[in-house]
Protein backbone atom coordinates (compact mmCIF):
# COMPACT_ATOMS: atom_id res chain seq x y z
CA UNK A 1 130.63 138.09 -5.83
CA UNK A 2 127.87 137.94 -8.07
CA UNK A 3 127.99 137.43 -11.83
CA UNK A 4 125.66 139.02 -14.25
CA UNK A 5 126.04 138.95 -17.93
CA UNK A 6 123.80 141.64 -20.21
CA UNK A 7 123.03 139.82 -23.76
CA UNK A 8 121.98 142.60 -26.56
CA UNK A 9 122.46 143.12 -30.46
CA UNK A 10 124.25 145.50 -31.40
CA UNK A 11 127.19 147.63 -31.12
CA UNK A 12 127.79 150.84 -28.39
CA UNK A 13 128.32 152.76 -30.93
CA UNK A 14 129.35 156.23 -28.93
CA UNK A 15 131.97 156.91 -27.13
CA UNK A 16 130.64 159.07 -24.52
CA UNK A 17 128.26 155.68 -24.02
CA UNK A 18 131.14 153.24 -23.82
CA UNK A 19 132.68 155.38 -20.73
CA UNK A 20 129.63 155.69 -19.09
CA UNK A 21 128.82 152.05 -19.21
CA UNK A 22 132.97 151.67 -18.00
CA UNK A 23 132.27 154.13 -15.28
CA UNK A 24 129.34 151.50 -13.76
CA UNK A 25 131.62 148.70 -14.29
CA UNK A 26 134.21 150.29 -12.48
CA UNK A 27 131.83 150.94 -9.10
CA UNK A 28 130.78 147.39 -9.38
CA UNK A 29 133.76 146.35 -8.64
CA UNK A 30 134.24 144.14 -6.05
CA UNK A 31 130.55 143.51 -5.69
CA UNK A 32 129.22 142.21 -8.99
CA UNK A 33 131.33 141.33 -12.25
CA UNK A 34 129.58 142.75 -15.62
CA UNK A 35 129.80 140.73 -18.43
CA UNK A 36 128.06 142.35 -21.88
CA UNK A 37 128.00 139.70 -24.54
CA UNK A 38 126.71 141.75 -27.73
CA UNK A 39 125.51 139.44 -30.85
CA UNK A 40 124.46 140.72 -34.22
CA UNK A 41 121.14 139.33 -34.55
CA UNK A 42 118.41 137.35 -33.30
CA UNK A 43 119.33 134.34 -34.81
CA UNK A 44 122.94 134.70 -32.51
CA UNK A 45 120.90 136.01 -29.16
CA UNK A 46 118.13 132.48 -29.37
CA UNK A 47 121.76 130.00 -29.93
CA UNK A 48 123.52 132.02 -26.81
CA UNK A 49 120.30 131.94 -24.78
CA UNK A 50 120.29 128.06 -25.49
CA UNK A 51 123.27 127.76 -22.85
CA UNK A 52 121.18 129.66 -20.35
CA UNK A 53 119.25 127.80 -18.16
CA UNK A 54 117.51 130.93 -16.66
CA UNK A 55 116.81 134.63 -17.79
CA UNK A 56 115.21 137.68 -17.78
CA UNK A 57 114.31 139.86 -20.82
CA UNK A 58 113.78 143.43 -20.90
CA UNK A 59 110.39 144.68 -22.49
CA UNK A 60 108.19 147.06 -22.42
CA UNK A 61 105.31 144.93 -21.62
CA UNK A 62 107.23 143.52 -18.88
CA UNK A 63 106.84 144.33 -14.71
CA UNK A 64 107.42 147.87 -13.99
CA UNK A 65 109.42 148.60 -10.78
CA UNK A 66 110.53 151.18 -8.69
CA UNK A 67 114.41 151.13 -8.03
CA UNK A 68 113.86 149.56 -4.10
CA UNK A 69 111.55 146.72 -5.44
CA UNK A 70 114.50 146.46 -8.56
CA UNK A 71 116.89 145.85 -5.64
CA UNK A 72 115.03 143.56 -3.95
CA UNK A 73 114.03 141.82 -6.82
CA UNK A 74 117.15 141.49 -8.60
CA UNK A 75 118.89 140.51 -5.08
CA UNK A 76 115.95 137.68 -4.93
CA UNK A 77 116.93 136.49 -8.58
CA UNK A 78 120.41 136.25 -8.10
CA UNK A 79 120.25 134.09 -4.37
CA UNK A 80 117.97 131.91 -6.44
CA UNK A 81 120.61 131.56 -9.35
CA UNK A 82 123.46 130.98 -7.67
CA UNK A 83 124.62 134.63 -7.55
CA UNK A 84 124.82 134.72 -11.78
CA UNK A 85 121.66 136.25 -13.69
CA UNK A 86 121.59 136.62 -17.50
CA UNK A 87 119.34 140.10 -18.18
CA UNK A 88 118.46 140.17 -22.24
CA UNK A 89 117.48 143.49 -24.15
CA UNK A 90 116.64 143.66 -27.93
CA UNK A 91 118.00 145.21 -30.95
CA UNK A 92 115.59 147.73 -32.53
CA UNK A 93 112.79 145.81 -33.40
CA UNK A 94 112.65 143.63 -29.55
CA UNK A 95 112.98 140.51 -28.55
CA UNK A 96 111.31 137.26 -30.86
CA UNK A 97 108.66 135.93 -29.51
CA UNK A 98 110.59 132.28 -28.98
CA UNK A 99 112.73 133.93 -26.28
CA UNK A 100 110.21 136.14 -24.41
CA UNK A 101 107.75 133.40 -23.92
CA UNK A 102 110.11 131.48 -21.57
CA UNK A 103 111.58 134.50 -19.44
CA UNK A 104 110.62 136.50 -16.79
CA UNK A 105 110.21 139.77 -18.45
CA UNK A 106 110.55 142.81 -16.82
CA UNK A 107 110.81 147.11 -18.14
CA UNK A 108 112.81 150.00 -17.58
CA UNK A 109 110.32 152.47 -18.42
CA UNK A 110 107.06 152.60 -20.73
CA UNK A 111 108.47 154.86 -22.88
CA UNK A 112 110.49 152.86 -25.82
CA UNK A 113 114.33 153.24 -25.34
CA UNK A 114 117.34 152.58 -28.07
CA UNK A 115 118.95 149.09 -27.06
CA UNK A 116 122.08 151.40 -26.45
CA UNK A 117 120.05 153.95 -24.06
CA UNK A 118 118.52 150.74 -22.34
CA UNK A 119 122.06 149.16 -21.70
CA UNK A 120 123.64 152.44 -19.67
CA UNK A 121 120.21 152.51 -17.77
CA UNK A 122 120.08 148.61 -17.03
CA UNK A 123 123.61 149.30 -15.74
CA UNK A 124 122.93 152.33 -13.35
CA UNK A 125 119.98 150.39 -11.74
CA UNK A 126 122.34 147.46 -11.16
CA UNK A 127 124.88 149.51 -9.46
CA UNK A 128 121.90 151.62 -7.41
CA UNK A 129 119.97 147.91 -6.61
CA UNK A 130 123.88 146.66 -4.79
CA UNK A 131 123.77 150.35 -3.39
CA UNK A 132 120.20 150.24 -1.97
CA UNK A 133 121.11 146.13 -0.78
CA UNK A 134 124.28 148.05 1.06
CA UNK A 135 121.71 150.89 2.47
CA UNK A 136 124.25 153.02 1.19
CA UNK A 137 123.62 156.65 0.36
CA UNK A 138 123.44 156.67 -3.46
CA UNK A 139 119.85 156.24 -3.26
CA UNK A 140 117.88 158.80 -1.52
């Protein structure tokens, strides 16, 4: 089963948010544990990223995909790692420059997205990447 831990700042602070993200955790199961470590700032996310050896930051500058070539990249990523990723979105103002210039950096969209918005998305494409891996139906 693979391991993947989401590292952002801030808070979910909605509800409706909270069981959404639950909802993805939930269909995971089985297949992929979620682990969201939330810190309060960027001086917490560079001293938690300092026990990473390898990850991936979310930015909008980063490689746009489609969800197949998500799948197929995150599925790469994670038999290169051991079947554990760490994927890293920013607070409000991004991610510092000291921890994007190290990472693989990849986007969501091109349009800017709260941290919170970007978390529940992040999730969904994780669950539809294992679904598209599967050749399930989810993804038509």
């Amino acid at each position: 089963m693979s391991k993947i831990k989401i590292l952002t700042i801030g808070k979910t602070k909605e509800s409706w948010l909270d069981e959404a993200l639950a909802e993805y955790c939930k269909r995971l199961t089985g297949t992929a544990e979620i682990e969201f470590i939330l810190v309060k700032n960027d001086d917490q996310l560079i001293k938690t990223l300092e026990k990473e050896r390898h990850y991936i930051c979310l930015d909008a500058q980063g490689n746009l995909m489609n969800s197949v070539a998500f799948s197929q990249f995150l599925m790469r990523k994670l038999e290169e790692n051991g079947a554990r990723l760490t994927l890293v979105i920013g607070g409000p103002e991004g991610l510092p420059k000291e921890i994007k210039q190290g990472a693989e950096l990849i986007s969501l969209s091109p349009m800017t997205l709260t941290h919170q918005c970007a978390r529940l998305i992040l999730l969904e494409q994780i669950y539809r990447a294992f679904e598209i891996a599967k050749g399930s139906k989810y993804h038509k």
